[in-house]
N, C-alpha and C. Protein backbone atom coordinates (compact mmCIF):
# COMPACT_ATOMS: atom_id res chain seq x y z
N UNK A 1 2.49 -4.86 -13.66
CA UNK A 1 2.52 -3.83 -12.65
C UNK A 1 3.93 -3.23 -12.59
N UNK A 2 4.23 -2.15 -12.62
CA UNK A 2 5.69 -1.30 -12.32
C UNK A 2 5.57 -1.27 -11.03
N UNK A 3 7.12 -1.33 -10.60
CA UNK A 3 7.80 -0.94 -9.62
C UNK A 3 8.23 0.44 -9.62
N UNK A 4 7.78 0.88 -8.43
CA UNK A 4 8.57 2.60 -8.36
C UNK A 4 9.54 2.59 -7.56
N UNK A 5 10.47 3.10 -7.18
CA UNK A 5 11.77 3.04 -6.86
C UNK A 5 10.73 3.35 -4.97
N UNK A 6 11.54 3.09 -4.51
CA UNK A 6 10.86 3.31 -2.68
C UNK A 6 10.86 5.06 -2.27
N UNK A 7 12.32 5.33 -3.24
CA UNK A 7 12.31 6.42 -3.02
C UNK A 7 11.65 7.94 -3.49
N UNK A 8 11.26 7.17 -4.93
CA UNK A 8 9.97 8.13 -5.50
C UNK A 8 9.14 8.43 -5.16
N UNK A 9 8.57 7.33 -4.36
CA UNK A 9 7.08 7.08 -3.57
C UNK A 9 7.57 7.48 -2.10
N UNK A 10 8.08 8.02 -2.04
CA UNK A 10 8.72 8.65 -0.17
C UNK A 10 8.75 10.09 -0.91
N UNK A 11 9.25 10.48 -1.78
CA UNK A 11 9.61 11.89 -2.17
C UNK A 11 8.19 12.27 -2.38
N UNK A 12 7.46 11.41 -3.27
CA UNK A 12 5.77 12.30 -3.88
C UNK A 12 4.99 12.20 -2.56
N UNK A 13 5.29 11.82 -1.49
CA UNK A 13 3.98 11.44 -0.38
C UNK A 13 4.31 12.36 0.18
N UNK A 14 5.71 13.08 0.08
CA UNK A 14 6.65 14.23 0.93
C UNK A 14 6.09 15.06 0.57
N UNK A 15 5.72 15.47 -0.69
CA UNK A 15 5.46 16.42 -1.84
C UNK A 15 3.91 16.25 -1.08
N UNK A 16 2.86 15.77 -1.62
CA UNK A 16 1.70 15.54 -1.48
C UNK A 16 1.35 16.17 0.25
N UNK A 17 1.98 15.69 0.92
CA UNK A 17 1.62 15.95 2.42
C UNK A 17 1.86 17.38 2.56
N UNK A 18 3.17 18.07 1.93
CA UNK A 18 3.63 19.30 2.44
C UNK A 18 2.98 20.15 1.81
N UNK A 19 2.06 19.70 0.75
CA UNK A 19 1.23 21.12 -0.36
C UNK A 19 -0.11 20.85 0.71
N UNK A 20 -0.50 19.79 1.50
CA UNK A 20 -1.74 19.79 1.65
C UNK A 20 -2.24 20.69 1.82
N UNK A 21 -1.89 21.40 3.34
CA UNK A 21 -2.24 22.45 3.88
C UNK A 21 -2.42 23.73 3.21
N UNK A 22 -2.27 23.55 1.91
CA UNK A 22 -2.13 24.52 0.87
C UNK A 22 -3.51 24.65 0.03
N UNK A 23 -4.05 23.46 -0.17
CA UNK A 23 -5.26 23.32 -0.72
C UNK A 23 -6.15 22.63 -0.10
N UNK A 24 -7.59 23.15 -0.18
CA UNK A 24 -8.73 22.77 0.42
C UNK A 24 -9.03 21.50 0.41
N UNK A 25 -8.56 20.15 -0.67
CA UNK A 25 -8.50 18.75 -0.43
C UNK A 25 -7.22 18.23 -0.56
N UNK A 26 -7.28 17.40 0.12
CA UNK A 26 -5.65 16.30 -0.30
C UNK A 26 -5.70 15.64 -1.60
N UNK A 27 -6.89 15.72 -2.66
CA UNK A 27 -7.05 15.52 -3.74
C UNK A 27 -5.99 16.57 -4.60
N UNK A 28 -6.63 18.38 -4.12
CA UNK A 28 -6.35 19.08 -4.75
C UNK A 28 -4.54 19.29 -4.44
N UNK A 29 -3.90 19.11 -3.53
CA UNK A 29 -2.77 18.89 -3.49
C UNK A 29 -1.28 17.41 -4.49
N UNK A 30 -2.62 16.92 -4.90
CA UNK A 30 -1.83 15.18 -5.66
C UNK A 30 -1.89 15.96 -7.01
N UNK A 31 -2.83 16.22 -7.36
CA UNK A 31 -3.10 16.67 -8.96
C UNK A 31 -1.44 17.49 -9.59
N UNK A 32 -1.10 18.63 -8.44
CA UNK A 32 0.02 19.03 -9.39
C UNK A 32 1.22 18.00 -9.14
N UNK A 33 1.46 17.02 -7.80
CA UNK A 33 2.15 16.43 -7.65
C UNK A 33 2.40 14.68 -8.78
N UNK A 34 1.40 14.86 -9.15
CA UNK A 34 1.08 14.05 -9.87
C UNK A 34 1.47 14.43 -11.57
N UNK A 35 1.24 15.63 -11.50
CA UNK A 35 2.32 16.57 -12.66
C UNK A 35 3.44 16.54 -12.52
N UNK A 36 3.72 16.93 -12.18
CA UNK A 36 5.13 17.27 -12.32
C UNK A 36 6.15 16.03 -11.82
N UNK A 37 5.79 14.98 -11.59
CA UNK A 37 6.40 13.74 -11.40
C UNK A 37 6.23 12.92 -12.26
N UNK A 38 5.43 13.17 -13.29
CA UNK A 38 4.90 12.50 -14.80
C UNK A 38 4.39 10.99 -14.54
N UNK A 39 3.02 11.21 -13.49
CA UNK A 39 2.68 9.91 -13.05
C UNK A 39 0.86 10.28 -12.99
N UNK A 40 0.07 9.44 -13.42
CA UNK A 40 -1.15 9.46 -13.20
C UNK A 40 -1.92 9.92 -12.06
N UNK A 41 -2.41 10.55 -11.84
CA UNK A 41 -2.95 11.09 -9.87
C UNK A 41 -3.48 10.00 -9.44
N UNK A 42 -4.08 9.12 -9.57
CA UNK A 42 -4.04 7.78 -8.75
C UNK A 42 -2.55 7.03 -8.26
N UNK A 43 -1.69 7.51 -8.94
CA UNK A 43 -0.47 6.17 -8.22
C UNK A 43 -0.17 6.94 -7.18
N UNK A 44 -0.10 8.50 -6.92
CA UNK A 44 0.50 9.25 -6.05
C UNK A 44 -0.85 9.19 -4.78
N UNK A 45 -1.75 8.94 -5.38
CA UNK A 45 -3.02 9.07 -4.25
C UNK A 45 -2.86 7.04 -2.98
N UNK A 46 -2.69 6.70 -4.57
CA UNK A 46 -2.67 5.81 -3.23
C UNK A 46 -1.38 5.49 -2.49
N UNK A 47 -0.24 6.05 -2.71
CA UNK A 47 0.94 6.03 -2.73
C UNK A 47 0.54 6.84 -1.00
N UNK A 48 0.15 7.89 -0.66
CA UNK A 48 -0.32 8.54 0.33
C UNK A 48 -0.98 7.62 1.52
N UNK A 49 -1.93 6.92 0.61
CA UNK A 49 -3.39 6.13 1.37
C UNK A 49 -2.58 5.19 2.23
N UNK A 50 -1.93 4.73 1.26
CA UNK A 50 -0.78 3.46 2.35
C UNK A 50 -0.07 4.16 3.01
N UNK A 51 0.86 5.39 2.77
CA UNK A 51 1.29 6.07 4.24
C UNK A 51 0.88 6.43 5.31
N UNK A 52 -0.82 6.89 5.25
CA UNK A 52 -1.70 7.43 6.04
C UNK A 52 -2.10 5.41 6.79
N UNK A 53 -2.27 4.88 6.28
CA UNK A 53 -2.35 3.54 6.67
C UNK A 53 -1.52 2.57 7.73
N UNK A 54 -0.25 2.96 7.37
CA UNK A 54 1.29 2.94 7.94
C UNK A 54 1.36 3.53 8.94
N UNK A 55 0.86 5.01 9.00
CA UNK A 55 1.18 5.43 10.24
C UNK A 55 -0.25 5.17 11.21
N UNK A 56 -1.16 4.85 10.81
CA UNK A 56 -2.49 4.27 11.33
C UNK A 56 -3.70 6.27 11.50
N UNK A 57 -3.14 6.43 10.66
CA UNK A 57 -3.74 7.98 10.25
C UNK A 57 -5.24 7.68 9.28
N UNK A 58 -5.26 6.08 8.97
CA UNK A 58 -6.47 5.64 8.10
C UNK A 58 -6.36 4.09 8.64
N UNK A 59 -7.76 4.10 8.40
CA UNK A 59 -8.33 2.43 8.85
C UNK A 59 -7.48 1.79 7.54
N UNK A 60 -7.40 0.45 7.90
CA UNK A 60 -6.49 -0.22 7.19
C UNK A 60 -5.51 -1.44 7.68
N UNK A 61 -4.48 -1.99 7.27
CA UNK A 61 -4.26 -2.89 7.61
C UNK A 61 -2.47 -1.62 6.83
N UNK A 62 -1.48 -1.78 7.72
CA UNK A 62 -0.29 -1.20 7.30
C UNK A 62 0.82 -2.92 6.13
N UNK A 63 1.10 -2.08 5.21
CA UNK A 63 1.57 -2.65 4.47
C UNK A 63 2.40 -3.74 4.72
N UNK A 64 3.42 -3.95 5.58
CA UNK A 64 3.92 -4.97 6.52
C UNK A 64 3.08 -6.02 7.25
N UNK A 65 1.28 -5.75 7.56
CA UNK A 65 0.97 -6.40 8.55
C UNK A 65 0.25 -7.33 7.05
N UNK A 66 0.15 -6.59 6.45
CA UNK A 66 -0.62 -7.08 5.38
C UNK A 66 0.64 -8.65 4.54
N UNK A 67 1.61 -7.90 4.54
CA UNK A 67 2.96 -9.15 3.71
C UNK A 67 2.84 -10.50 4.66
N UNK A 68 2.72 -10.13 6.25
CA UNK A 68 2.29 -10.85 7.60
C UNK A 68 1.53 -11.50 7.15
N UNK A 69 0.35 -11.46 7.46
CA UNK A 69 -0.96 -12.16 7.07
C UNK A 69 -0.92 -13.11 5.90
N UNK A 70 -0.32 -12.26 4.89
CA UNK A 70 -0.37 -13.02 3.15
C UNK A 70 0.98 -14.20 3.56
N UNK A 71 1.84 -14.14 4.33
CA UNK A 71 2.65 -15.42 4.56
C UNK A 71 1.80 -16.54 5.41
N UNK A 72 1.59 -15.47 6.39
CA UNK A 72 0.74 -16.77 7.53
C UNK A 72 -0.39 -17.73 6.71
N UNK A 73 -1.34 -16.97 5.68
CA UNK A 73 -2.43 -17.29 5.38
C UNK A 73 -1.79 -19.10 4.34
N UNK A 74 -0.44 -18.40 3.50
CA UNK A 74 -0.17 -19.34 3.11
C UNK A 74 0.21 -20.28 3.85
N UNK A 75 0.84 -20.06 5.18
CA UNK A 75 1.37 -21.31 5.57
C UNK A 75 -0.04 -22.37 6.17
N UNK A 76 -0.72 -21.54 6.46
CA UNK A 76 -1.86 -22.17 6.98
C UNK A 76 -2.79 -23.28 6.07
N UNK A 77 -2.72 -22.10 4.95
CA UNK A 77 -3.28 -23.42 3.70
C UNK A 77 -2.10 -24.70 3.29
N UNK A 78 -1.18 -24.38 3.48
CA UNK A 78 -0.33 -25.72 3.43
C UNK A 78 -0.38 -26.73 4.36
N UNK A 79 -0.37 -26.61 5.49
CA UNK A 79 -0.44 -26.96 6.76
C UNK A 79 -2.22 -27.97 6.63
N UNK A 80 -3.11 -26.91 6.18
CA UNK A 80 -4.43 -27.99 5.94
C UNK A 80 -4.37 -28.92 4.76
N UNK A 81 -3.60 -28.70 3.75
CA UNK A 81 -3.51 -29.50 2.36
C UNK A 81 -2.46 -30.68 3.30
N UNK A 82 -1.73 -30.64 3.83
CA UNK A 82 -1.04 -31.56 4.57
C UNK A 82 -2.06 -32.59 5.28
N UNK A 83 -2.48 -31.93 6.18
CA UNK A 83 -3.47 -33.01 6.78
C UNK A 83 -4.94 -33.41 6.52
N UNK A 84 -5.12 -32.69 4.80
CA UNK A 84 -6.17 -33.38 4.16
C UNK A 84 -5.46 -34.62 3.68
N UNK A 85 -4.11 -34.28 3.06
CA UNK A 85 -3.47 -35.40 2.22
C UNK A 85 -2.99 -36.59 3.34
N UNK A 86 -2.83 -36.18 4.07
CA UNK A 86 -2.44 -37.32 5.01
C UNK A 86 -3.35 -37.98 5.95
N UNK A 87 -4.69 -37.16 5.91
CA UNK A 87 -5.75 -38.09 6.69
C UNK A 87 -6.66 -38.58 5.96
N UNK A 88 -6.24 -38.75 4.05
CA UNK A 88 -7.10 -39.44 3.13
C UNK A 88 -7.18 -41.25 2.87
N UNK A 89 -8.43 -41.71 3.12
CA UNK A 89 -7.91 -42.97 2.66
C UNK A 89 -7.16 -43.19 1.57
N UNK A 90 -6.26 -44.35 1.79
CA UNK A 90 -5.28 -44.92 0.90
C UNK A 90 -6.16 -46.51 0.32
């Protein structure tokens, strides 16, 4: 998986949002943005989806709550592997 710089993906969502109003879908607004940034129209689409997510503009879970969860979830499975291992007969 590539990393895009934070700031590429802040500039194309900039790009993407400010043509919207320009074209009849937010599809049809990614396509040239997606040109001229020399990137596939899916990375810039979902590059959007998570902003619209972020700001709670789309159902979803915002990218932060999501890193949240994926820590908690681990600590939680450790926490039960603990007291499987420690409430096993010996």
């Amino acid at each position: 998986m590539v990393n895009y710089a934070p700031a590429m993906r802040g500039q194309a969502v900039r790009m993407v949002l400010d043509q919207a109003g320009g074209h009849a879908t937010q599809r049809e607004a990614i396509v040239p943005v997606a040109a001229k940034i020399g990137y596939m129209r899916e990375t810039p689409r979902r590059w959007v989806w998570q902003a619209e997510q972020g700001r709670s503009q789309r159902p979803g879970l915002a990218t932060d709550e999501r890193v949240r969860l994926a820590a908690q979830d681990r600590e939680n499975r450790g926490a039960q592997r603990h007291d499987r291992l420690s409430s096993a007969p010996r």
